[in-house]
N, C-alpha and C. Protein backbone atom coordinates (compact mmCIF):
# COMPACT_ATOMS: atom_id res chain seq x y z
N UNK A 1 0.82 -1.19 0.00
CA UNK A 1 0.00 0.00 0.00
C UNK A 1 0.86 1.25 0.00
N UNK A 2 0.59 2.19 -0.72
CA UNK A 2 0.98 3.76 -0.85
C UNK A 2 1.09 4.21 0.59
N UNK A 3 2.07 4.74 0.94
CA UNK A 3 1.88 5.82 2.02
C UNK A 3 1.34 6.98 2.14
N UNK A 4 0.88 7.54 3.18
CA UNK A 4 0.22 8.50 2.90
C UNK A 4 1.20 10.01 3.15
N UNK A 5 0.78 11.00 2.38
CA UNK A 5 1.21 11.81 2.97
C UNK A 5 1.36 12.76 4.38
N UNK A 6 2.17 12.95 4.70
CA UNK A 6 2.08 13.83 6.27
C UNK A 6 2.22 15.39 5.84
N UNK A 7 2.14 15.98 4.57
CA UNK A 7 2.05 16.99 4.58
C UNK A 7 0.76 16.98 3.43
N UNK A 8 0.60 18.98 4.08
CA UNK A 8 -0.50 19.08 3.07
C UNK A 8 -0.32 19.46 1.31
N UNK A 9 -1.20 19.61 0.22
CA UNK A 9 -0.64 19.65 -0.59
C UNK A 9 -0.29 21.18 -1.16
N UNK A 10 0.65 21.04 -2.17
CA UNK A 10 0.81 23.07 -2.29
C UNK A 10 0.38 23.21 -3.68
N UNK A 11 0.22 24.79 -3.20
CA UNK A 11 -0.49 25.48 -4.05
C UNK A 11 0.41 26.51 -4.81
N UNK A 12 -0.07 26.91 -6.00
CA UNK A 12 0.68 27.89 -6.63
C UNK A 12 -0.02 29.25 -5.94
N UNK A 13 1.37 30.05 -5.42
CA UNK A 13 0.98 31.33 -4.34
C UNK A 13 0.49 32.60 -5.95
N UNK A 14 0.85 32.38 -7.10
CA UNK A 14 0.77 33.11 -7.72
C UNK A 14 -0.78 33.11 -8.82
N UNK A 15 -1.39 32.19 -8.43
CA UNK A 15 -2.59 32.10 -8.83
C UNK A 15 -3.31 32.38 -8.14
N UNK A 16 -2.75 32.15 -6.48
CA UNK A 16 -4.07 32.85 -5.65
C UNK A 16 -4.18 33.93 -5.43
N UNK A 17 -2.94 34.45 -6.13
CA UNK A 17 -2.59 36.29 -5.84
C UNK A 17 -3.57 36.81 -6.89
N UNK A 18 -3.86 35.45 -8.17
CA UNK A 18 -5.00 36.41 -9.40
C UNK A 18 -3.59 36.78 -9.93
N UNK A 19 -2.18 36.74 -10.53
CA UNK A 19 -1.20 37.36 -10.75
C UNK A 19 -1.10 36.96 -12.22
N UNK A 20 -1.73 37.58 -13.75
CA UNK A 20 -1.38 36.94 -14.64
C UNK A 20 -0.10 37.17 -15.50
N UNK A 21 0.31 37.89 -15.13
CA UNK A 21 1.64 38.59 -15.73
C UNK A 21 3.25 38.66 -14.64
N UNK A 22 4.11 37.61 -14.17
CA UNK A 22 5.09 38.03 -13.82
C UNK A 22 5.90 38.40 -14.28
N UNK A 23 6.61 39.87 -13.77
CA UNK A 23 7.34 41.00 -14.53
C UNK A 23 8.68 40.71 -13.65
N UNK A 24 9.45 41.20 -14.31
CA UNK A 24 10.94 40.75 -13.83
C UNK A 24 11.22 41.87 -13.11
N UNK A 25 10.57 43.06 -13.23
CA UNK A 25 10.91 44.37 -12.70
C UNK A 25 10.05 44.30 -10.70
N UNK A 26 9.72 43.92 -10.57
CA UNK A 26 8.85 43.40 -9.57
C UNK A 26 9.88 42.56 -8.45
N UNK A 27 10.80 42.89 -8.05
CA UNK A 27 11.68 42.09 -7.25
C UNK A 27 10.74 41.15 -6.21
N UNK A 28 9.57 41.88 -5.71
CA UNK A 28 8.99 41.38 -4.09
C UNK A 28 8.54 40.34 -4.62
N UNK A 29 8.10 40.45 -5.97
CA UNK A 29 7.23 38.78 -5.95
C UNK A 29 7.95 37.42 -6.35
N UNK A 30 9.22 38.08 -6.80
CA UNK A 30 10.16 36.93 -7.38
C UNK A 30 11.32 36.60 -6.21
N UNK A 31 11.11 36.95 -5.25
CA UNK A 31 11.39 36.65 -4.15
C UNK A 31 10.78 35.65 -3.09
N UNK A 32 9.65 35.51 -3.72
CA UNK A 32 8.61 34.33 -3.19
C UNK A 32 9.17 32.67 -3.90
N UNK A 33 10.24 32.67 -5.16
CA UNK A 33 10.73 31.71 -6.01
C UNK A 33 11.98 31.50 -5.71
N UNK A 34 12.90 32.05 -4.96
CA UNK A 34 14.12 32.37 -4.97
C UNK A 34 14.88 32.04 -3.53
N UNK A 35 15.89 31.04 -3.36
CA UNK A 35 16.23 30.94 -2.09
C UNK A 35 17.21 31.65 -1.91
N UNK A 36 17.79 31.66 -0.29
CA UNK A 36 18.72 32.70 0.26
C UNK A 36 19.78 33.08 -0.83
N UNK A 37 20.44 31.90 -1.31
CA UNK A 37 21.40 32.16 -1.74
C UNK A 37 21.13 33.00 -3.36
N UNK A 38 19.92 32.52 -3.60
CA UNK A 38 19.59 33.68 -5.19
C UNK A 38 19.26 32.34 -6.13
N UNK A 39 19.10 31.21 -5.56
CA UNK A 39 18.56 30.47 -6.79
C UNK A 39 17.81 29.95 -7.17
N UNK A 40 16.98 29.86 -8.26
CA UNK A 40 15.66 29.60 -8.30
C UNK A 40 15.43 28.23 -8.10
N UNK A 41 13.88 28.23 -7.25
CA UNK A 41 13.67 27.43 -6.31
C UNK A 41 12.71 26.17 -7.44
N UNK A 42 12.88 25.05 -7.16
CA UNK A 42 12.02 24.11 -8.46
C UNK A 42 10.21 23.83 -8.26
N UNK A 43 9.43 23.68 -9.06
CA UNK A 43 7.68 23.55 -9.08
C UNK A 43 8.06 22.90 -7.85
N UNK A 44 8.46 21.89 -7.30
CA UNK A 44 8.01 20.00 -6.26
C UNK A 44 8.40 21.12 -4.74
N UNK A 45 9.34 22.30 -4.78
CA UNK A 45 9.57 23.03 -3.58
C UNK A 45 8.28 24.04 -3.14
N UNK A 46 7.98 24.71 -4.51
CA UNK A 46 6.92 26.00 -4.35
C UNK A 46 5.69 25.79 -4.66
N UNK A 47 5.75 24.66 -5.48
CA UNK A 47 4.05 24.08 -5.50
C UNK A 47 3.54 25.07 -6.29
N UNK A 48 4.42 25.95 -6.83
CA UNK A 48 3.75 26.83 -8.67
C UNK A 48 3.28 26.10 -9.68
N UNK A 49 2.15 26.07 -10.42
CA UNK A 49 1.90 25.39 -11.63
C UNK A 49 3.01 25.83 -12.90
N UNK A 50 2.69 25.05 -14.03
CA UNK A 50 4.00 25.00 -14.90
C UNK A 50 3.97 26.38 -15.50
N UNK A 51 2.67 26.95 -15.63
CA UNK A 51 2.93 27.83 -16.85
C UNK A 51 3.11 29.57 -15.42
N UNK A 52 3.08 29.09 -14.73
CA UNK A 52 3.59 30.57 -13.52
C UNK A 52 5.52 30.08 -13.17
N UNK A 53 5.80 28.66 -13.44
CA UNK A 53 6.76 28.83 -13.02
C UNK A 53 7.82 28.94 -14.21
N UNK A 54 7.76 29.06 -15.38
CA UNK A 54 7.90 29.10 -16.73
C UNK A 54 8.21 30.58 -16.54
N UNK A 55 7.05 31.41 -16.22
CA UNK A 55 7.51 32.78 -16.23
C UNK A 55 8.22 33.31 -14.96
N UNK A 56 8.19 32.89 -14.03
CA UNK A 56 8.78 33.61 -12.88
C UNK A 56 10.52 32.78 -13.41
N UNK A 57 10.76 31.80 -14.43
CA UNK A 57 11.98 31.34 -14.48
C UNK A 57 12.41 32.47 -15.33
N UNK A 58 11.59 33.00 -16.30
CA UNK A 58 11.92 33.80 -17.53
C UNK A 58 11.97 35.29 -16.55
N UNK A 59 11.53 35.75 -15.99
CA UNK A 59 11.65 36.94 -15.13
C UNK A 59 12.49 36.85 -13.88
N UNK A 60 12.86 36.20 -13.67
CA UNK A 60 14.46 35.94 -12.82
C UNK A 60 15.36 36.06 -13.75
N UNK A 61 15.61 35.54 -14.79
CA UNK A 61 16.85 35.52 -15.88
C UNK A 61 17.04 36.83 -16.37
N UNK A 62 15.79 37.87 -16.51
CA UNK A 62 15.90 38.81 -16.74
C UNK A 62 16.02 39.85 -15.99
N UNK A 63 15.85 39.62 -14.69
CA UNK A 63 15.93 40.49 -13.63
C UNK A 63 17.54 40.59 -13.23
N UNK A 64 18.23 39.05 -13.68
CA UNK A 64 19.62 38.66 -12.88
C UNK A 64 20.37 39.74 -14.19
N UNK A 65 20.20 40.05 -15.20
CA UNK A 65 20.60 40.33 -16.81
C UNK A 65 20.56 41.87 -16.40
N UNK A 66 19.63 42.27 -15.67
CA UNK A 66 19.16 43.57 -15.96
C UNK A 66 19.57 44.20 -14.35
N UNK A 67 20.64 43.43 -13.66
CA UNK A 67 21.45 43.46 -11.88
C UNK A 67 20.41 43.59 -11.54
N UNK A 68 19.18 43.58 -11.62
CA UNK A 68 17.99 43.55 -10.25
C UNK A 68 18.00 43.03 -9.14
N UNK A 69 18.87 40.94 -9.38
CA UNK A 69 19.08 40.16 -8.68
C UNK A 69 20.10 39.56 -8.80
N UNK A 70 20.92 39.36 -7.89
CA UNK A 70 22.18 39.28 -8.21
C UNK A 70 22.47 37.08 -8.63
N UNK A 71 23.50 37.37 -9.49
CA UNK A 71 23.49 35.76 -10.38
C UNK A 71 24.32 34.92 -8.95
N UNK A 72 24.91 35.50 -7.86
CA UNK A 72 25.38 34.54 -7.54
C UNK A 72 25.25 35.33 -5.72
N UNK A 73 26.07 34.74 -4.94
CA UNK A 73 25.57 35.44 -3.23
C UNK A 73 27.05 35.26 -2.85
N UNK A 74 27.47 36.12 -2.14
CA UNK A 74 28.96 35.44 -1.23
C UNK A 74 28.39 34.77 -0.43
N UNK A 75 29.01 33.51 -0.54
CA UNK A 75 28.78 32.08 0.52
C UNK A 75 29.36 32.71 1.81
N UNK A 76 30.04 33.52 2.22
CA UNK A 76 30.84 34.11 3.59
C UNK A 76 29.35 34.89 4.27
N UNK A 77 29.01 35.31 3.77
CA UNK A 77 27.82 36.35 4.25
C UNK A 77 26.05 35.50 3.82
N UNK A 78 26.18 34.24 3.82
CA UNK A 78 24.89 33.83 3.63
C UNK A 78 23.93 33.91 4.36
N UNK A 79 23.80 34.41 5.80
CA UNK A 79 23.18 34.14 6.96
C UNK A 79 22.22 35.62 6.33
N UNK A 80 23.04 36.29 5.45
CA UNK A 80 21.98 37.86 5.29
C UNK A 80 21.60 37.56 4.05
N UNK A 81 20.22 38.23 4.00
CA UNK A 81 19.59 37.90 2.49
C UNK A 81 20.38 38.40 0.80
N UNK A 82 19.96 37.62 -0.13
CA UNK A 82 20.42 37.79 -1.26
C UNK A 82 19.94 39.50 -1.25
N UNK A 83 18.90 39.79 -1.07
CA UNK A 83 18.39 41.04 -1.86
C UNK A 83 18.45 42.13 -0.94
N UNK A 84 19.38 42.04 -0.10
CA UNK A 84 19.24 43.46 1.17
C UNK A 84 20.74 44.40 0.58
N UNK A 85 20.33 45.30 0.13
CA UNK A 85 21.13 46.62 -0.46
C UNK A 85 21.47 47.63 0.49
């Protein structure tokens, strides 16, 4: 028999926001995809459907292109967030 799960199941946070357009210029919401260190986080972690996480992948690449977000973090200073200026 299957086990069951002990957690509940996830949801894409960007559909319940009603969000049909993620913009790369928008740091706060692509920060909801993105772990400490700055890297984007996969669907099975954030529980985004394919076609929100398709674009929040395409609006990180362009945000990292355009220094919004930085492509990489000093591993010495990880304890402080990627995005604090």
């Amino acid at each position: 028999m299957a086990e069951r799960r002990k957690y509940g199941k996830k949801f894409c946070k960007y559909t319940e926001m009603k969000v049909d357009f993620i913009d790369y210029k928008n740091v706060e919401i692509l920060k909801l995809s993105m772990s400490e260190r700055g890297k984007i986080m996969p669907r099975r972690l954030t529980g985004n459907s394919k076609s929100s996480q398709e674009m929040v992948e395409n609006a990180i690449k362009r945000a990292r292109h355009m220094a919004l977000v930085p492509y990489i973090v000093n591993t010495k200073n990880v304890t402080e967030a990627a995005f604090s200026r």
